[in-house]
Protein backbone atom coordinates (compact mmCIF):
# COMPACT_ATOMS: atom_id res chain seq x y z
CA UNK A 1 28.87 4.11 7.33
CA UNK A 2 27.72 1.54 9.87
CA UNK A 3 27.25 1.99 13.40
CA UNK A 4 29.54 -0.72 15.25
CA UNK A 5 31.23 -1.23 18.72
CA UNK A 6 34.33 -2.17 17.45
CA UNK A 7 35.87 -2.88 14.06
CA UNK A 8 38.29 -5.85 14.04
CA UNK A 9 40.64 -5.63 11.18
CA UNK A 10 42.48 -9.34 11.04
CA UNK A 11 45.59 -9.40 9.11
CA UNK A 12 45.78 -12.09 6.48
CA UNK A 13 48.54 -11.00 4.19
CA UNK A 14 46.25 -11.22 0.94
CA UNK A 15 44.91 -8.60 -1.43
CA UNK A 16 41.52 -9.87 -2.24
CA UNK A 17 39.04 -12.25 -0.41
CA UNK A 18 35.70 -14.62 -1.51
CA UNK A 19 32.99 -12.39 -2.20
CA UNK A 20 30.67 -13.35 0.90
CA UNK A 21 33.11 -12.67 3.87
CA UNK A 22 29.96 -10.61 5.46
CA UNK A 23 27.89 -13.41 5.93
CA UNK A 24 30.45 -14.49 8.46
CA UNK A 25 30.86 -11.16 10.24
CA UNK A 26 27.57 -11.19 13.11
CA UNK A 27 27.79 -9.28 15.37
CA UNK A 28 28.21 -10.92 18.91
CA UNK A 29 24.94 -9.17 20.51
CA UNK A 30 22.39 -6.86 19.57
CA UNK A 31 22.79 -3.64 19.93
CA UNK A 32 26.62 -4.16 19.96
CA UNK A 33 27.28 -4.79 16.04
CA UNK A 34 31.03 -5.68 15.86
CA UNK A 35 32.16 -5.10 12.26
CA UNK A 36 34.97 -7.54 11.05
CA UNK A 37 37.04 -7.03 8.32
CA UNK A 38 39.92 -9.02 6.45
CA UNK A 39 42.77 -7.11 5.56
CA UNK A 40 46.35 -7.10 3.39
CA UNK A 41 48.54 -6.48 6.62
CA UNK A 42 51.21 -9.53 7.15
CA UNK A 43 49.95 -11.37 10.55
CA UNK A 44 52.28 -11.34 13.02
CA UNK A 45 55.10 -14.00 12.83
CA UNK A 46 54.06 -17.16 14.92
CA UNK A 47 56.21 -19.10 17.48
CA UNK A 48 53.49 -21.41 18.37
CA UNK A 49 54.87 -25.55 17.87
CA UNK A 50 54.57 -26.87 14.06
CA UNK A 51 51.20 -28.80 13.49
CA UNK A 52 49.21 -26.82 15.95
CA UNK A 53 46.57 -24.13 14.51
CA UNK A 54 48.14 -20.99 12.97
CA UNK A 55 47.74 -17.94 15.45
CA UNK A 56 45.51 -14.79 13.97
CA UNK A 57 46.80 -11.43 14.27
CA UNK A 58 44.06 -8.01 14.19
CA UNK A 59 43.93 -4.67 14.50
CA UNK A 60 40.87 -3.21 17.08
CA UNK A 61 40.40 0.26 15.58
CA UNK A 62 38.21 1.80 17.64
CA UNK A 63 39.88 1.06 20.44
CA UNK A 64 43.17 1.68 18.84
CA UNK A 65 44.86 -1.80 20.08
CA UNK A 66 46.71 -4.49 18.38
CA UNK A 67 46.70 -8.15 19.45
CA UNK A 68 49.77 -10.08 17.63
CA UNK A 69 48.63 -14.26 18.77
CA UNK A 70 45.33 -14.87 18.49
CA UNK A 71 45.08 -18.56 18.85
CA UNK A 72 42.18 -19.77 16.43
CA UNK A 73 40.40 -23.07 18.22
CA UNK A 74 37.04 -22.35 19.28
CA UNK A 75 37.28 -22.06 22.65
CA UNK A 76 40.20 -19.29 22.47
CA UNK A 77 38.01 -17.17 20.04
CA UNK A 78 35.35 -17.65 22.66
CA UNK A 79 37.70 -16.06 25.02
CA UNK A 80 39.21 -13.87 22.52
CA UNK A 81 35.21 -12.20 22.38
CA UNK A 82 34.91 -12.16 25.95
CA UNK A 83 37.98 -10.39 26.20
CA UNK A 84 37.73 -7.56 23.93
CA UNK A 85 34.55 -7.48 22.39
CA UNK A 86 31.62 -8.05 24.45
CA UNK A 87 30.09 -4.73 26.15
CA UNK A 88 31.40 -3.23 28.85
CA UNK A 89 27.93 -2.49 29.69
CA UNK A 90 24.63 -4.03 28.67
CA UNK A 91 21.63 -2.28 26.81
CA UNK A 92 18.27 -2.25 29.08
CA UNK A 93 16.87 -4.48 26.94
CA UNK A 94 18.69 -7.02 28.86
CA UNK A 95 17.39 -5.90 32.13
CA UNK A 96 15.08 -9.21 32.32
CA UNK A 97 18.32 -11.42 32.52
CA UNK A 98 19.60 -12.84 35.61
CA UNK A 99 22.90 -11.24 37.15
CA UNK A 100 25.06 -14.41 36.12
CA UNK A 101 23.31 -13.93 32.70
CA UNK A 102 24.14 -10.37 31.95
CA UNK A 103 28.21 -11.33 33.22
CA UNK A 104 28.25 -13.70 30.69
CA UNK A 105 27.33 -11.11 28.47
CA UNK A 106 29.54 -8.42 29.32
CA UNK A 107 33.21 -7.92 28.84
CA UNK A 108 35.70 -9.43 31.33
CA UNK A 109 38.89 -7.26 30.64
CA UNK A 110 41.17 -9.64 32.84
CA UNK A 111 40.93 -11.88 30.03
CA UNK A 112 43.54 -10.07 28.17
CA UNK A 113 46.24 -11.28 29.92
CA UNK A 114 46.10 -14.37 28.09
CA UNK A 115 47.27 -12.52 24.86
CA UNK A 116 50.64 -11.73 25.36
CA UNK A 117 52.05 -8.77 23.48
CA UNK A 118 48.84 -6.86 22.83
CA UNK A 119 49.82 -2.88 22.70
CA UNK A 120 48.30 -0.01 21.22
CA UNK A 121 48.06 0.99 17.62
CA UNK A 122 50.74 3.83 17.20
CA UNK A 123 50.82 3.77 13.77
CA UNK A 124 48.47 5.93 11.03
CA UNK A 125 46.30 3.28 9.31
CA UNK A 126 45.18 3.77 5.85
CA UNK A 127 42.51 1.09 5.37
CA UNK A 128 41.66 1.28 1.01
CA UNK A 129 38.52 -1.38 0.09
CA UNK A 130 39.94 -3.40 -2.40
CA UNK A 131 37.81 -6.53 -2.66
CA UNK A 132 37.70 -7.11 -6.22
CA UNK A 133 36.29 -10.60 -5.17
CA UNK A 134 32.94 -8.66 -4.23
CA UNK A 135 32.99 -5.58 -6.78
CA UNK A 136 35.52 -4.54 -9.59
CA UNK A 137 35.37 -0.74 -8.82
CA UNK A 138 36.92 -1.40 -5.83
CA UNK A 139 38.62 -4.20 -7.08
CA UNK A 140 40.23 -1.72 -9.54
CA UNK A 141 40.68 1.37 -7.70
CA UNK A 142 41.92 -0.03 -4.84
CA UNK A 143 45.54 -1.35 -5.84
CA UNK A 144 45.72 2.37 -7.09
CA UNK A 145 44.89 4.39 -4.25
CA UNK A 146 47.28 2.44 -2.11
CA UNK A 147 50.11 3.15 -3.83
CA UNK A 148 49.93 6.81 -4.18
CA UNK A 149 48.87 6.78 -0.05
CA UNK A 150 52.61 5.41 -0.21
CA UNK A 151 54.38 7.66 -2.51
CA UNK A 152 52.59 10.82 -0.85
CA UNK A 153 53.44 9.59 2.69
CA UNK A 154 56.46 9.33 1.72
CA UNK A 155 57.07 12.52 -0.16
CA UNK A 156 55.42 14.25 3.11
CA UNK A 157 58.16 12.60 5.47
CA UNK A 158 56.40 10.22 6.84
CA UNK A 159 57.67 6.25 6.95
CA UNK A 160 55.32 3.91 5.45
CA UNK A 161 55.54 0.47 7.61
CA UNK A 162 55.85 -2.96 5.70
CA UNK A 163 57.02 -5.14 7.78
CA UNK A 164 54.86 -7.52 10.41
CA UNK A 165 54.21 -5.76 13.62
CA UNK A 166 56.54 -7.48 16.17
CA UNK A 167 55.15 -9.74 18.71
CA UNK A 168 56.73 -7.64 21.72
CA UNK A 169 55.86 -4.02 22.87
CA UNK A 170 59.39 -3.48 24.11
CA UNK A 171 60.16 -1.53 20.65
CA UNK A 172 56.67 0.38 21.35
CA UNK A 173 58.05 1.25 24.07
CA UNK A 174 61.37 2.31 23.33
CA UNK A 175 60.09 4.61 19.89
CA UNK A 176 57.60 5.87 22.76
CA UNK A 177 60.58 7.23 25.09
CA UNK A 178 62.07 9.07 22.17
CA UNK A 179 59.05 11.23 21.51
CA UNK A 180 56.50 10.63 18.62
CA UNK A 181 57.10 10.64 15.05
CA UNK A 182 54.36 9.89 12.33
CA UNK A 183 54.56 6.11 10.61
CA UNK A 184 51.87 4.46 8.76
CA UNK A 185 50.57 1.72 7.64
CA UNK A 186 48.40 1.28 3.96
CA UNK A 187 46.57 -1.85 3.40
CA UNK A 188 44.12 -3.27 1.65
CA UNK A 189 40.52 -3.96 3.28
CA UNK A 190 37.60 -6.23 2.59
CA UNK A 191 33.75 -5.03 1.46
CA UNK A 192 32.76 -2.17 3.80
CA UNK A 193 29.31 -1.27 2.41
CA UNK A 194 28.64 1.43 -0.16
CA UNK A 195 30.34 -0.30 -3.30
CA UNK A 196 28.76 2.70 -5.10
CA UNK A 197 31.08 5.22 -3.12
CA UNK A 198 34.30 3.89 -4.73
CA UNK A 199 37.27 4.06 -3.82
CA UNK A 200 36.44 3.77 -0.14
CA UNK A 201 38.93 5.10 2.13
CA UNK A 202 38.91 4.99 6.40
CA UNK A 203 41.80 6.76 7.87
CA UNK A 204 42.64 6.31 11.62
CA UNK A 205 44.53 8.45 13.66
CA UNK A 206 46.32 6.82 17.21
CA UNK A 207 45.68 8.37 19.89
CA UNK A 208 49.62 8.46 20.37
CA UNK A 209 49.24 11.47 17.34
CA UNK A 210 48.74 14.09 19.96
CA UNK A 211 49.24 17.17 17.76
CA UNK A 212 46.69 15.91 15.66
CA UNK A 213 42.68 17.07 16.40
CA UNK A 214 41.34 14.03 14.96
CA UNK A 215 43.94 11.72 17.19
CA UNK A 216 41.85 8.80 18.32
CA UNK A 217 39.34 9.09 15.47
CA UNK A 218 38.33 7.06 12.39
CA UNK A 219 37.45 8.84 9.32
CA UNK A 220 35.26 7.51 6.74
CA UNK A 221 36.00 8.77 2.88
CA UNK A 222 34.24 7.69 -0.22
CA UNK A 223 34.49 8.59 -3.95
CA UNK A 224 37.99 9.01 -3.31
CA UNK A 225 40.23 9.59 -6.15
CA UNK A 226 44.21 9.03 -7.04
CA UNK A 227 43.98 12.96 -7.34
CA UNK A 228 42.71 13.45 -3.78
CA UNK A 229 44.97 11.68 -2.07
CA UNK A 230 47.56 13.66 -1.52
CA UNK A 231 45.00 16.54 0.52
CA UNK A 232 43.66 13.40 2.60
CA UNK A 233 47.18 13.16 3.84
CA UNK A 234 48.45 16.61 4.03
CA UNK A 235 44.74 17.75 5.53
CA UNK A 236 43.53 15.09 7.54
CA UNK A 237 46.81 13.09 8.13
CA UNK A 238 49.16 15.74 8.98
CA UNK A 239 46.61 19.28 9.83
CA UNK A 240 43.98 16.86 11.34
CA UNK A 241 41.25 18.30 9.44
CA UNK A 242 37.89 16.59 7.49
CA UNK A 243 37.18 17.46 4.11
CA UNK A 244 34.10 17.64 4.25
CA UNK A 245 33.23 16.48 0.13
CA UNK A 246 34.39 13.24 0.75
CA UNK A 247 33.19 12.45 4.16
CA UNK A 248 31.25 9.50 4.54
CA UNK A 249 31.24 9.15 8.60
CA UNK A 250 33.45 8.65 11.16
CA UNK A 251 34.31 7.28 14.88
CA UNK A 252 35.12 9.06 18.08
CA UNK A 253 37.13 9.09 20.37
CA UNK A 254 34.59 6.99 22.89
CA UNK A 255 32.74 5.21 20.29
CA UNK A 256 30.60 8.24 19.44
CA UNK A 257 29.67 8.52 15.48
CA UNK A 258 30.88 11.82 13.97
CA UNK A 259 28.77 13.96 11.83
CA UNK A 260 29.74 16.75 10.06
């Protein structure tokens, strides 16, 4: 898998994407690769004014957080980055900058503020690569693993989310009072690297999964199978363990890569 600081997952509500959605995804500095990825989940409803631009909603999975209005103008991106993605602190190879140079570089977490509704990610997320726009084994495999991810989360009791996350955290934090209970979500993801591992499979845990070992983790699987999926979820999803066959990688709690 790739090393990155953060992987931004932006819901589009579409099952495949053009082939080159990479060449788009730099990172914003070196030595803090952010990975961005287009994905199946419904955006968030918008309330913004007809004939203004169309807000983007994302997932940040290694921070676990979910922003629901991300307004898409240039300069709100801009702020959008200096918000959540930039560093919170630099490499040394920036050590020849001036102080105002290296803020502008690092992240200015009072930003966030200006995205209403942002919460963390309570929710399993099943992330299958099914960009058939950039290589048919995913292309093909895909549309299968994600529907026995559903049936088996299902069959194992635990509710797989369709719907649009809401724009508000007060149902968060309602659902948080009552005590956790397991829901997912299973969507379709664009090219992650290693075409040749199909299907490609990253499974991430919320923090909020306490009972689980690997809550606050990513996992990475690859040459993943219909007939594996339902140990991934009674294994990893529910008994928070890796198998280690399929393992490709994974992502830590603080950003750490796992290695088995």
């Amino acid at each position: 898998m790739a090393t990155h600081a953060e992987h931004v997952l932006i819901s589009t509500g579409k099952d495949d994407w053009k082939s080159k959605i990479e060449d788009e995804e730099e990172g914003t500095l070196p030595y803090h690769n952010v990975m961005i990825s287009n994905s199946s989940f419904p955006a968030t409803p918008s309330t913004s004014p007809t004939g203004g631009s169309v807000p983007a909603s994302a997932f940040l999975l290694r921070s676990f957080r979910y922003v629901p209005s991300i307004p898409t103008d240039a300069p709100s991106i801009a702020t959008f980055t200096r918000a959540f993605l930039l560093p919170t602190a630099l490499h040394r190879a920036h050590d020849a900058l001036t102080p105002p140079q290296q803020a502008q570089l690092r992240r200015q977490p009072e930003l966030q503020r200006q995205f209403s509704g942002t919460r963390e990610t309570s929710e399993i997320l099943v992330l299958v690569c099914g960009h058939g726009g950039r290589d048919s084994r995913c292309g093909v495999m895909g549309p299968l693993l994600r529907a026995e991810f559903e049936d088996q989360l299902r069959a194992h009791n635990i509710r797989v989310l369709t719907e649009p996350p809401a724009a508000d955290t007060e149902t968060e934090q309602h659902r948080a009072a009552r005590g956790y209970a397991p829901r997912a979500r299973v969507g379709g993801i664009s090219h992650i690297g290693g075409h040749k591992f199909a299907g490609n499979v990253i499974v991430c845990v919320p923090p909020a999964f306490t009972t689980n070992p690997l809550a606050g983790k990513g996992i990475w699987y690859g040459r993943v199978g219909p007939e594996h999926v339902q140990g991934i979820v009674r294994e990893t999803l529910l008994r928070g363990k890796v198998i280690k066959e399929l393992f490709r990688g994974g992502v830590d709690v603080g950003g750490e890569i796992l290695r088995l």
